[in-house]
Protein backbone atom coordinates (compact mmCIF):
# COMPACT_ATOMS: atom_id res chain seq x y z
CA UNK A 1 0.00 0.00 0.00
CA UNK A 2 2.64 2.61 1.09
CA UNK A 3 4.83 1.78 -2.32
CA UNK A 4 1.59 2.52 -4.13
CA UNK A 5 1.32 6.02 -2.48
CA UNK A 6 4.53 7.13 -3.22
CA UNK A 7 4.43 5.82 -6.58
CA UNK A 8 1.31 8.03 -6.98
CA UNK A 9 3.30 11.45 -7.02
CA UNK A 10 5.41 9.82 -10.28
CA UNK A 11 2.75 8.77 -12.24
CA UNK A 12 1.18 12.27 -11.63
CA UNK A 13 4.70 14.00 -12.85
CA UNK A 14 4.85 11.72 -15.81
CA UNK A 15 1.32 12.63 -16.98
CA UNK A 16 2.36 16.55 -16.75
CA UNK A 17 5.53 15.97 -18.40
CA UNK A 18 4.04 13.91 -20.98
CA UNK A 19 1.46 16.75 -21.35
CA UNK A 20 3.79 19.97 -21.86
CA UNK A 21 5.07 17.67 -23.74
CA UNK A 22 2.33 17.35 -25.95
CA UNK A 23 1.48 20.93 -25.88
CA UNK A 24 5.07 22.55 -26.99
CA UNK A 25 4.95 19.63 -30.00
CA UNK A 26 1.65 20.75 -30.97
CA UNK A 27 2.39 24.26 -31.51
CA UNK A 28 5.45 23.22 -32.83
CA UNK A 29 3.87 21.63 -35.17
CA UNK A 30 1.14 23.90 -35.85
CA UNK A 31 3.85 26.53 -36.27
CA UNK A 32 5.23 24.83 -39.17
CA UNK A 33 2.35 24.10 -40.73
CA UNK A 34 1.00 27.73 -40.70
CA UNK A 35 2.96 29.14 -43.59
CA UNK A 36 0.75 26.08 -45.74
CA UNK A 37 -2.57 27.18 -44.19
CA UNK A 38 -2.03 30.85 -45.26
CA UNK A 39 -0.91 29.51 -48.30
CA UNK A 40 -4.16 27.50 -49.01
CA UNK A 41 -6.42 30.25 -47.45
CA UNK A 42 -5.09 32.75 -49.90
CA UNK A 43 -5.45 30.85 -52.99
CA UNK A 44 -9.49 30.90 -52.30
CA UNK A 45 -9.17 34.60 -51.80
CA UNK A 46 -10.09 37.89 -54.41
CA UNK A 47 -7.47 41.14 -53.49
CA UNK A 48 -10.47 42.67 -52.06
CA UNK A 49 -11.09 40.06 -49.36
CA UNK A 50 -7.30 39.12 -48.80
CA UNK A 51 -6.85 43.24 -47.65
CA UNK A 52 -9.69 42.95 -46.16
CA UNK A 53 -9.55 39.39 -44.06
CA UNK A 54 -5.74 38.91 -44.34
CA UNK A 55 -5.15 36.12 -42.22
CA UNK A 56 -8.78 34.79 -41.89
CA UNK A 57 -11.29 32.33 -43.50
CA UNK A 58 -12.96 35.08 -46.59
CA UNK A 59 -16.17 33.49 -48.40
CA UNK A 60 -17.23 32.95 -50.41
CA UNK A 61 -14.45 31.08 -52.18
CA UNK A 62 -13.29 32.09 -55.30
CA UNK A 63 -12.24 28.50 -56.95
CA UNK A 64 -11.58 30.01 -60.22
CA UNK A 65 -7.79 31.05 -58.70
CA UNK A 66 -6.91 27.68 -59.13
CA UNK A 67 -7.81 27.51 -63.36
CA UNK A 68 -5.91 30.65 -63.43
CA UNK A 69 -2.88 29.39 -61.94
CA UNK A 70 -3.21 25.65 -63.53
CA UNK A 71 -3.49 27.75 -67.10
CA UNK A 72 -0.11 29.90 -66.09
CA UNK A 73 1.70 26.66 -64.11
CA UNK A 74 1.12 23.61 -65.60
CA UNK A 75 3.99 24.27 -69.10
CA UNK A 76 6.28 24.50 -65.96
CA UNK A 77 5.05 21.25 -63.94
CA UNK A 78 5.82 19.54 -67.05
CA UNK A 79 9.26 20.87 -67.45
CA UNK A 80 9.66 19.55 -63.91
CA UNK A 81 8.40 16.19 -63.93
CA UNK A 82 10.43 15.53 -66.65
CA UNK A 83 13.42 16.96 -65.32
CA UNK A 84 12.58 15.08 -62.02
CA UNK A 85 11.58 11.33 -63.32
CA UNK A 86 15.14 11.52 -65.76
CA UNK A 87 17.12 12.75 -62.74
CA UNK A 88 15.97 10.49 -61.01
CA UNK A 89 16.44 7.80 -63.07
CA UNK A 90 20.05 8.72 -63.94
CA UNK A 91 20.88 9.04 -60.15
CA UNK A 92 19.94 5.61 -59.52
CA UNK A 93 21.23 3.52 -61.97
CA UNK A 94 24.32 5.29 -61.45
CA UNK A 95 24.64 5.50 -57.89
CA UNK A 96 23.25 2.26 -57.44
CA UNK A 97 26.07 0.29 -59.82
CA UNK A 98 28.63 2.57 -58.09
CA UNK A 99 27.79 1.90 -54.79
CA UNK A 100 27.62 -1.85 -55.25
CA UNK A 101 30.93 -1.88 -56.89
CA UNK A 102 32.73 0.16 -54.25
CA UNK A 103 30.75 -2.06 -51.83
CA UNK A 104 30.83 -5.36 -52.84
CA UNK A 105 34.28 -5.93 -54.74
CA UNK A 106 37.68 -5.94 -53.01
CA UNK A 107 39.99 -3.90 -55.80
CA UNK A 108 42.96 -1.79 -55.53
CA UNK A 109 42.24 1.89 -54.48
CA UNK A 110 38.44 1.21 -53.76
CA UNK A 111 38.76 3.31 -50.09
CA UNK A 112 40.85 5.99 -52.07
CA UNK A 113 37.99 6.26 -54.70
CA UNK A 114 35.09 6.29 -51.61
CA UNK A 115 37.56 9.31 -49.93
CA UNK A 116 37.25 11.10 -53.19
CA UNK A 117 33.74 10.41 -53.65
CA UNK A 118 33.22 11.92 -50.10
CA UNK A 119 35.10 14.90 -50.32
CA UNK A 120 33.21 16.17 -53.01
CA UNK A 121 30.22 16.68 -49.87
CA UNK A 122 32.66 19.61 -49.01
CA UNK A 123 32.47 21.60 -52.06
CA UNK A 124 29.64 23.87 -51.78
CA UNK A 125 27.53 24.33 -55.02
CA UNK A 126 27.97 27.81 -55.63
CA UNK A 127 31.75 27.20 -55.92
CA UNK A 128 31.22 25.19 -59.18
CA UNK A 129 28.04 27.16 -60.85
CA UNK A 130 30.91 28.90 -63.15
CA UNK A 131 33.17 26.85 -63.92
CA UNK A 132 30.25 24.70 -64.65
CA UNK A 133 28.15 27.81 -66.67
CA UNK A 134 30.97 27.81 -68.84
CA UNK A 135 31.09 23.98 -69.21
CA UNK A 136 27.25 23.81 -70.74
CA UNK A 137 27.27 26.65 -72.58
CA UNK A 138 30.46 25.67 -74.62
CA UNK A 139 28.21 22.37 -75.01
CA UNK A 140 25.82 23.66 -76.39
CA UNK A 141 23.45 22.60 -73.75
CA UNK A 142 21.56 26.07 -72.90
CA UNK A 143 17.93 26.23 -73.35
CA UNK A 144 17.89 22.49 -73.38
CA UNK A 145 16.31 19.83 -70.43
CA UNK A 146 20.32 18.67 -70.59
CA UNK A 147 21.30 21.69 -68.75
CA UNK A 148 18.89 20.84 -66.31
CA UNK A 149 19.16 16.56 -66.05
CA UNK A 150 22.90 16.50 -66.18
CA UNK A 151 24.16 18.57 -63.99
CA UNK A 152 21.46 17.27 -61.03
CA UNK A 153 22.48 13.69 -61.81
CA UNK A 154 25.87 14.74 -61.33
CA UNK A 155 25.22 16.43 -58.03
CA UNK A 156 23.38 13.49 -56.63
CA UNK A 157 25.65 10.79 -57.46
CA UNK A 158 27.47 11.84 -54.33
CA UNK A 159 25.08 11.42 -51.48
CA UNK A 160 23.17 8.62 -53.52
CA UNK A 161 26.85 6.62 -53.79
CA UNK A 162 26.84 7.07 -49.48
CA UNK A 163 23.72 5.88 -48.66
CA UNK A 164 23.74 3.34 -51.50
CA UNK A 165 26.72 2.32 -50.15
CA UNK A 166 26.14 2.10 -46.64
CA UNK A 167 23.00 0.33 -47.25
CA UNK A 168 24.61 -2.24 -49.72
CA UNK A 169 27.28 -3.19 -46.92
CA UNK A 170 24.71 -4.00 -44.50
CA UNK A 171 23.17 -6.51 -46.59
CA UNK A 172 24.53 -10.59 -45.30
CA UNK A 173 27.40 -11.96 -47.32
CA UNK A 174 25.83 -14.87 -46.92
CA UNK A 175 23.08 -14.33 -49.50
CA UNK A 176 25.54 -13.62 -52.13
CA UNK A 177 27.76 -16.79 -51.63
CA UNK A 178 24.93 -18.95 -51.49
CA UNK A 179 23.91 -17.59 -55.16
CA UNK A 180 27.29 -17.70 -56.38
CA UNK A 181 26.97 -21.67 -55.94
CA UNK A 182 23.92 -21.61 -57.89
CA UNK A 183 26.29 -20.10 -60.61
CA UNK A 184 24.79 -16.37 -60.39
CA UNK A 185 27.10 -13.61 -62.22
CA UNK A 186 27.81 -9.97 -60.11
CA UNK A 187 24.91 -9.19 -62.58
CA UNK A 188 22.48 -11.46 -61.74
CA UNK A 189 23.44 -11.03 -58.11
CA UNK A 190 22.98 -7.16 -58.39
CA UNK A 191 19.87 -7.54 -60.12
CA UNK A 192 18.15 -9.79 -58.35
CA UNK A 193 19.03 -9.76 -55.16
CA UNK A 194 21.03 -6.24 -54.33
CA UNK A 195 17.99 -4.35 -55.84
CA UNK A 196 15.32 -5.87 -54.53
CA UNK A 197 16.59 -5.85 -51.11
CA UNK A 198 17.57 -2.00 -51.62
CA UNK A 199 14.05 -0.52 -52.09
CA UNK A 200 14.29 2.02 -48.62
CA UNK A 201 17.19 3.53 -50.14
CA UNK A 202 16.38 3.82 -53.77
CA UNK A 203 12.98 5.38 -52.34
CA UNK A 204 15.02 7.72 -50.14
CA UNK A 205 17.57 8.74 -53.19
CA UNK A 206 14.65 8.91 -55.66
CA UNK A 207 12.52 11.59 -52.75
CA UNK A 208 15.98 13.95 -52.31
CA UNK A 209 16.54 13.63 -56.06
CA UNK A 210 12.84 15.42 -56.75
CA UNK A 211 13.03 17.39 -53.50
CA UNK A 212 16.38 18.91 -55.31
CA UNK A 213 14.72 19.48 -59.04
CA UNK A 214 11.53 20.75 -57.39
CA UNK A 215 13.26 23.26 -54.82
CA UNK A 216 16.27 24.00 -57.50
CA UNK A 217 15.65 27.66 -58.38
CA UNK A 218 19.45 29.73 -59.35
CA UNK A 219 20.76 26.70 -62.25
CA UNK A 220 17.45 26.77 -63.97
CA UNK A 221 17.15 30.46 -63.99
CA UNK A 222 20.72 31.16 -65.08
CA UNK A 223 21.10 28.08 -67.97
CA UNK A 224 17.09 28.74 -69.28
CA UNK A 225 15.36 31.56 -70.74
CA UNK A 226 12.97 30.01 -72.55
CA UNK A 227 9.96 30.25 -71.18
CA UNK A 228 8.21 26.54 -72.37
CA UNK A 229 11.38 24.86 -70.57
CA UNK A 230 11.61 26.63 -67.09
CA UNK A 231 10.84 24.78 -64.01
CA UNK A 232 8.14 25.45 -61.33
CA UNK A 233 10.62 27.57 -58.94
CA UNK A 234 11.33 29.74 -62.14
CA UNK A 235 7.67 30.11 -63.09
CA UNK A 236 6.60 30.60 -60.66
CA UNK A 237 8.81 33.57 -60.12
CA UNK A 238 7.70 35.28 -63.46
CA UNK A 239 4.38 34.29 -62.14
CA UNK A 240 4.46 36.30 -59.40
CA UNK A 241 6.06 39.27 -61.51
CA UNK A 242 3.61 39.21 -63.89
CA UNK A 243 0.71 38.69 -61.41
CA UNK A 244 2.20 41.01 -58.37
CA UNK A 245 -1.18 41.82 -57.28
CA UNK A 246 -2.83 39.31 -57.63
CA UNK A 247 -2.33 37.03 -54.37
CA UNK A 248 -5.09 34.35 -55.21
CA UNK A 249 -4.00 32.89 -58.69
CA UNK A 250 -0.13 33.42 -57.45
CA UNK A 251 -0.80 31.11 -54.02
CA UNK A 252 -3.07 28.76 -55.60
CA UNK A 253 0.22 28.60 -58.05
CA UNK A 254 2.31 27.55 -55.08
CA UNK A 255 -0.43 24.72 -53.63
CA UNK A 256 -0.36 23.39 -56.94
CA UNK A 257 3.00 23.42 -57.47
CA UNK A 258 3.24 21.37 -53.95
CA UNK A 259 1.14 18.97 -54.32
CA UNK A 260 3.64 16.33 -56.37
CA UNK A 261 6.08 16.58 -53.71
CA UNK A 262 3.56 16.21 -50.97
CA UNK A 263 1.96 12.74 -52.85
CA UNK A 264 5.08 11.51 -53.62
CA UNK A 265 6.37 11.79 -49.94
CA UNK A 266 2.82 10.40 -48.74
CA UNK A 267 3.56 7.41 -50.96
CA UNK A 268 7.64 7.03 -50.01
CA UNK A 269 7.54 8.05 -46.39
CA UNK A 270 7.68 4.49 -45.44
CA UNK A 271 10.88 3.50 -47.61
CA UNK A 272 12.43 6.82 -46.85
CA UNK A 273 13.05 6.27 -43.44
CA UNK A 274 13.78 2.88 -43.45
CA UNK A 275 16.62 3.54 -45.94
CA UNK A 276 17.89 6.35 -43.56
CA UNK A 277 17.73 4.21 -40.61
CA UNK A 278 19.56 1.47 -42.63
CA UNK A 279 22.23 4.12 -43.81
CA UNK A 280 22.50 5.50 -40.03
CA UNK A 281 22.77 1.91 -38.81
CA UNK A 282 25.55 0.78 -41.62
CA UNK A 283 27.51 4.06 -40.47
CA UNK A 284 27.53 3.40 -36.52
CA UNK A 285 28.89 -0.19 -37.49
């Protein structure tokens, strides 16, 4: 009875901790999701009622913004998606191949090649944007979705060959000498069993990769100035200077603009942090 009353006063200081707790998360939370609420109120809103109402519910709601902003957006969605889905693409299958090799084959110079690979993570981006300017444009890449695919594979080949990596080495030995004495090829091994095990990491390289084309805004601005080939950053720029005063159309812009990245998190949530939790766990190791 007595170790029940004393264990009383604990239980009661767990539940208040556990409820602040609660309480600073949720405005946490509701902090960070504010910006997207005044986002999606605005795009219902005319100019009249967003001076009028600016940070509250205004009806009624003018759902025409959004067919003026899908009319004015959707040339640059395109650009994106295709940037995105080829980046993506391009990242993988090279990151993937690279990683495997660097992981799974004993060679001369393979850690020297992984130090190299790693070091490039300490070159900022903005130190290669001329050198790299210059590059394209003697090309004759400018104005083309080249200029935009290329250069993003190349910048994601480095974190993708980390994680790939990482991942790759956690996977049992085991598995692979038991197919070699089936007769399997470094192929057939890396196509049908590396890959298939290595879906949480190809879904977390495939989310940065779009996260980068989508939030990419300087490159695609400085290599295109065509107007049918710039991205949703860029267009949404020149949206917003063609539109200034028009809030509606120009948020309704941005919620359509988000939505891709939002669905295609909802779908690889899952596999994104398994693959970082496999890539944290292969590092601690």
């Amino acid at each position: 009875m007595s170790v029940d009353v004393l264990a009383r006063p604990r239980r009661a200081r767990l539940r208040v901790g556990e409820t602040i707790a609660i309480a600073v998360l949720s405005i946490l939370a509701l902090l960070g999701l504010f910006p997207y609420l005044f986002m999606l109120l605005t795009s219902f809103k005319t100019n009249e009622q967003f001076y009028d109402n600016f940070w509250g519910i205004s009806l009624p709601l003018n759902v025409d913004n959004y067919l003026v902003a899908w009319n004015q957006v959707s040339p640059y969605l395109v650009t994106s998606i295709v940037v995105a889905a080829a980046s993506t693409l391009g990242t993988i299958a090279l990151g993937a191949t690279s990683a495997y090799v660097i992981a799974r084959y004993r060679f001369l110079g393979r850690n020297v090649v992984f130090a190299f690979v790693a070091v490039l993570m300490m070159i900022p981006n903005i130190a290669s944007i001329i050198p790299l300017f210059v590059l394209v444009k003697d090309l004759g890449m400018l104005n083309t979705y080249w200029v935009l695919i290329v250069p993003q594979i190349a910048g994601g080949l480095v974190l993708a060959i980390i994680l790939m990596k990482t991942f790759f080495e956690g996977v049992p030995q085991e598995l692979f000498d038991a197919a070699k004495l089936d007769g399997a090829n470094g192929v057939r091994l890396f196509w049908s069993i590396m890959l298939p095990l290595s879906y949480p990491i190809i879904g977390t390289v495939a989310l940065m990769t779009v996260i980068s084309v989508w939030n990419d805004f300087f490159w695609p601005l400085l290599t295109i100035s065509e107007n049918a080939l710039r991205t949703v950053p860029v267009g949404l720029a020149f949206f917003q200077g063609q539109n200034s005063t028009q809030w509606g159309p120009l948020f309704a812009g941005y919620a359509i603009s988000s939505l891709p990245v939002l669905l295609l998190f909802t779908f690889l949530s899952k596999w994104f942090l398994a693959g970082l939790q496999g890539g944290i766990a292969g590092t601690s190791k």
